[in-house]
Protein backbone atom coordinates (compact mmCIF):
# COMPACT_ATOMS: atom_id res chain seq x y z
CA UNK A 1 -22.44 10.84 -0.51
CA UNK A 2 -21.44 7.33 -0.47
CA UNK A 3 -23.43 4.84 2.29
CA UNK A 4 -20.83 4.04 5.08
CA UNK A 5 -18.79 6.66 4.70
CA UNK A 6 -18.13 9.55 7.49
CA UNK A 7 -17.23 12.76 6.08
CA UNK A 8 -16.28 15.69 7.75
CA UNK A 9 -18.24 19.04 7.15
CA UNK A 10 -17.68 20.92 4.19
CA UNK A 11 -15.64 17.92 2.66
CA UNK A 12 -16.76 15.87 -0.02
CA UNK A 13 -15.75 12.18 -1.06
CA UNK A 14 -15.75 13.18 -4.70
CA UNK A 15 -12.24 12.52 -6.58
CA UNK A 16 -10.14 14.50 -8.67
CA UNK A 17 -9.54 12.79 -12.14
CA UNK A 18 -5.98 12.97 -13.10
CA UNK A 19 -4.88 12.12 -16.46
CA UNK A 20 -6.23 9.45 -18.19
CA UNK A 21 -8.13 7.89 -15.02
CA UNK A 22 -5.41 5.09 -15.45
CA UNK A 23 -2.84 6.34 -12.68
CA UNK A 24 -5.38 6.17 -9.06
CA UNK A 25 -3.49 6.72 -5.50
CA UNK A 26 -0.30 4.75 -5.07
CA UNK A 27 0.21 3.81 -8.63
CA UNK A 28 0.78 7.41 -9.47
CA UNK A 29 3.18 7.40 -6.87
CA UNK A 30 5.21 4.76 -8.40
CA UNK A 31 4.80 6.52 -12.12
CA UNK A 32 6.69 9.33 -10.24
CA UNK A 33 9.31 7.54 -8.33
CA UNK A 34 9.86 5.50 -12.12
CA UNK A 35 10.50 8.82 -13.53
CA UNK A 36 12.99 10.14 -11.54
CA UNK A 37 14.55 6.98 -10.44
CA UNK A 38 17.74 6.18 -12.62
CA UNK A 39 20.91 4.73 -11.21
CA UNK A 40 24.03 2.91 -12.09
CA UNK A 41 22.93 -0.22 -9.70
CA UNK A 42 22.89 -3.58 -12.33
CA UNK A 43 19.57 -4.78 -12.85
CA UNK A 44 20.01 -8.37 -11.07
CA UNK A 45 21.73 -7.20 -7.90
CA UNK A 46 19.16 -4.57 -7.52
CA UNK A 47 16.50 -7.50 -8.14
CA UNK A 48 17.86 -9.70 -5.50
CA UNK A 49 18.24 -6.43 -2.92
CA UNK A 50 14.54 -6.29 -3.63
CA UNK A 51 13.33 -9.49 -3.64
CA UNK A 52 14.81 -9.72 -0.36
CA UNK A 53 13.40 -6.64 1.39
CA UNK A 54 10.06 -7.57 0.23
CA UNK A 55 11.04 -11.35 1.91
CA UNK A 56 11.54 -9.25 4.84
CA UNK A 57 8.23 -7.74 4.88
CA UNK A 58 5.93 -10.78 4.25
CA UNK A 59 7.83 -12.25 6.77
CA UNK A 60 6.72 -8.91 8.81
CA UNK A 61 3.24 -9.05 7.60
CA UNK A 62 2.88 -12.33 8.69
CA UNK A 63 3.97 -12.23 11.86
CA UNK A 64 2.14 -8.88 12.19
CA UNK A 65 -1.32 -10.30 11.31
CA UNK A 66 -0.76 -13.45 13.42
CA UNK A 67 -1.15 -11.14 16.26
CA UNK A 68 -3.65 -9.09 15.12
CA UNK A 69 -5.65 -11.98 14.77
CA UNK A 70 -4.92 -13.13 18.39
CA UNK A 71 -6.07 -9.55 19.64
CA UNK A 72 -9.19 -9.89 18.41
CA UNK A 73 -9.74 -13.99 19.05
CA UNK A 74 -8.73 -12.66 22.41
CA UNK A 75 -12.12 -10.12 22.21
CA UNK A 76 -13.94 -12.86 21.15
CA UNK A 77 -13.55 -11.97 17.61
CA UNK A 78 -12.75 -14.65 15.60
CA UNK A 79 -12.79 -14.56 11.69
């Protein structure tokens, strides 16, 4: 068992290798979603649709760890 880590009983923190060992978690996920993904949207347009949503959620992620970092100045936690 690794230090640090709680694990329930009868569970173990050992992974499953899948393929290669090159596809781990989320990036497996977006092998899959690549797959199956095809559409008729042109390749710019969907770019700048993207670009922007992901605009959208630094601005988000910003904004979100601004206050998470005031929650826990406000505990006296301050990093």
């Amino acid at each position: 068992m690794r230090r640090g880590v709680i694990v329930p009983k009868g569970k173990t923190t050992a992974r499953k290798k899948k393929g290669n060992g090159a596809k781990l978690g989320f990036e497996e996920k977006l092998w899959q979603a690549a797959e199956v993904e095809e559409d008729d949207e042109p390749f710019e347009e969907k770019m700048q649709r993207l670009t922007a949503t992901l605009n959208e959620q630094f601005t988000e992620s910003a904004r979100l760890e601004a206050a998470i970092r005031e929650n826990l100045r406000r505990l006296g936690y301050e990093f």
